[in-house]
N, C-alpha and C. Protein backbone atom coordinates (compact mmCIF):
# COMPACT_ATOMS: atom_id res chain seq x y z
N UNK A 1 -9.89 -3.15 -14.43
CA UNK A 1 -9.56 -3.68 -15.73
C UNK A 1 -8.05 -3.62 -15.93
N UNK A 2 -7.52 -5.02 -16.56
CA UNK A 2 -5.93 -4.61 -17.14
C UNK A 2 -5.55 -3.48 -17.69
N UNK A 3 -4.29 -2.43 -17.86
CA UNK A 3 -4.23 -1.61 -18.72
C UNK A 3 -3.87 -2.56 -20.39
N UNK A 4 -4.27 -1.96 -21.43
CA UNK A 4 -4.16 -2.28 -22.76
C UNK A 4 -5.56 -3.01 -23.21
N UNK A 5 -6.06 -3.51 -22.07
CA UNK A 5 -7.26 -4.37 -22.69
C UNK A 5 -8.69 -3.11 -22.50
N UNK A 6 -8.68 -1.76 -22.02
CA UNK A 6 -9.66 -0.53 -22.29
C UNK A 6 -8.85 0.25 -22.59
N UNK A 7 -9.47 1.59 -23.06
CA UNK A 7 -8.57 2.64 -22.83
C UNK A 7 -9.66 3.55 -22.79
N UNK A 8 -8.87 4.71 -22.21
CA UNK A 8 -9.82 6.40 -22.91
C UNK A 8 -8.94 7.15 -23.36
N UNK A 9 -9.51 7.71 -23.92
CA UNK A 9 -8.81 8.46 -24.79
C UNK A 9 -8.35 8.59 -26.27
N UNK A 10 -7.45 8.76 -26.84
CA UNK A 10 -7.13 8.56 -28.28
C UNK A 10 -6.48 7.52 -28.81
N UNK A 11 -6.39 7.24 -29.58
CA UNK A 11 -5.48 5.94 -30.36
C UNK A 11 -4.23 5.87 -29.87
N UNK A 12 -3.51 7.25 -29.35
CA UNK A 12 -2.03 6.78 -29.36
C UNK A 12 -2.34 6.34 -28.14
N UNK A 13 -3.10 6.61 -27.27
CA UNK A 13 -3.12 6.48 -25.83
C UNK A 13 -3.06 4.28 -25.65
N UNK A 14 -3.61 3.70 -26.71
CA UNK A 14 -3.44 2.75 -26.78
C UNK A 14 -2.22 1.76 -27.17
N UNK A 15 -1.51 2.47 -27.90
CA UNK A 15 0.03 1.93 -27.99
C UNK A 15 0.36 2.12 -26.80
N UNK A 16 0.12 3.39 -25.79
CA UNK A 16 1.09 3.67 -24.80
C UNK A 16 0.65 2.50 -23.33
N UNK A 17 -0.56 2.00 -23.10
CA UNK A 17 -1.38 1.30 -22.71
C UNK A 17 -0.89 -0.31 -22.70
N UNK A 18 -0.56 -0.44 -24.30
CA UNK A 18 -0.31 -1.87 -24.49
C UNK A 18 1.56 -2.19 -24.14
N UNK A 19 2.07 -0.91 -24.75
CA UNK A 19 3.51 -0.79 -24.31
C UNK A 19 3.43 -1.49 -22.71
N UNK A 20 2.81 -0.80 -22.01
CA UNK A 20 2.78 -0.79 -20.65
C UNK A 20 2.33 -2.07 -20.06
N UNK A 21 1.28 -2.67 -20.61
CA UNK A 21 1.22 -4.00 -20.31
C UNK A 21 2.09 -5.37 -20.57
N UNK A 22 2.78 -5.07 -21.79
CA UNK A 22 4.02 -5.91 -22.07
C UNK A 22 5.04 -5.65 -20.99
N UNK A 23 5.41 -4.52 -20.74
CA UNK A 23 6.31 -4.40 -19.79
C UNK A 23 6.39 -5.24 -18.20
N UNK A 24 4.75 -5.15 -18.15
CA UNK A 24 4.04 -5.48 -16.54
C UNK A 24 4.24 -7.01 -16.85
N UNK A 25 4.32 -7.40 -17.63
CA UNK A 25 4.14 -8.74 -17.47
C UNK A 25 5.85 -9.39 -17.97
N UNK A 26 7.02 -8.85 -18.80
CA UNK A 26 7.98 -9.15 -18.77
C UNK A 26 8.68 -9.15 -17.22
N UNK A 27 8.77 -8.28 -16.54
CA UNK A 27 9.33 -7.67 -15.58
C UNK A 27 9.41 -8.43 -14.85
N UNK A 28 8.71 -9.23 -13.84
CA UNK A 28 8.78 -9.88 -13.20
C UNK A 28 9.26 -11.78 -13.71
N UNK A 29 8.82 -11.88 -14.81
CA UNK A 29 9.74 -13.15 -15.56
C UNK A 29 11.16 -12.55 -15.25
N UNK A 30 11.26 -11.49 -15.84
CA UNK A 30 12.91 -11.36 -15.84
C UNK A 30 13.58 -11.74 -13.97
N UNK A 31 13.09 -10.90 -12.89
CA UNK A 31 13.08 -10.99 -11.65
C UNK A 31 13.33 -12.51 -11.29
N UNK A 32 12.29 -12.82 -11.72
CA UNK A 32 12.40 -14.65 -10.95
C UNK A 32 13.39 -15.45 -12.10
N UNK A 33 13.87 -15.07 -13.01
CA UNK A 33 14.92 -15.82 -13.92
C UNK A 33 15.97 -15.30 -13.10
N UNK A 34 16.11 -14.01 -12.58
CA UNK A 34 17.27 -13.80 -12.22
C UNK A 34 17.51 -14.23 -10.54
N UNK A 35 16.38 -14.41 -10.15
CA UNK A 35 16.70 -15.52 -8.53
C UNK A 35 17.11 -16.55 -8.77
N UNK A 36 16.32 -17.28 -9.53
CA UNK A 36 16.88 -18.53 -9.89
C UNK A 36 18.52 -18.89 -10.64
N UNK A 37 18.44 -17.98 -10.86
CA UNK A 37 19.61 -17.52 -11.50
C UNK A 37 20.94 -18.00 -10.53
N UNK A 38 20.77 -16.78 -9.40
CA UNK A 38 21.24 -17.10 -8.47
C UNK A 38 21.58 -18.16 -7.28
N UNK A 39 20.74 -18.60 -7.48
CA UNK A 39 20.47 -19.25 -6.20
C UNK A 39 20.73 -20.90 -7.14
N UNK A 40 21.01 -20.89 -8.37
CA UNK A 40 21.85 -22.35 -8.82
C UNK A 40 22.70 -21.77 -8.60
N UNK A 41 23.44 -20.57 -9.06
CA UNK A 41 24.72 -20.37 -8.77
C UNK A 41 25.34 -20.46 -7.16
N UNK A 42 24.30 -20.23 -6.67
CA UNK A 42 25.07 -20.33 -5.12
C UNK A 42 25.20 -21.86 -4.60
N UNK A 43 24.32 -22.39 -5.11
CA UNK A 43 24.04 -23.97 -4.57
C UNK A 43 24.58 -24.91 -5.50
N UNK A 44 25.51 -24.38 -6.57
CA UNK A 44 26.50 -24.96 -7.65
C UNK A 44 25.93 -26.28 -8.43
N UNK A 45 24.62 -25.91 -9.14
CA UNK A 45 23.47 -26.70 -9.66
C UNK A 45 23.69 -26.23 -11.52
């Protein structure tokens, strides 16, 4: 299962859960913005 979409435990355990899934899924957008990033800059696009 995704983290944020179950949990065990207590309520806070679910902020900390959903925190964590926002993260998992920004992270790698950021990664591939920043190849691309690059790689116009290298190829002067």
């Amino acid at each position: 299962m995704l983290p944020g979409v179950s949990h065990h435990g207590s309520a806070d355990s679910v902020g900390r859960q959903t925190t964590l899934s926002v993260v998992q899924a920004i992270f790698p957008v950021i990664v591939v913005d920043a190849v691309f990033s690059v790689a116009f800059n290298v190829l002067d696009l």
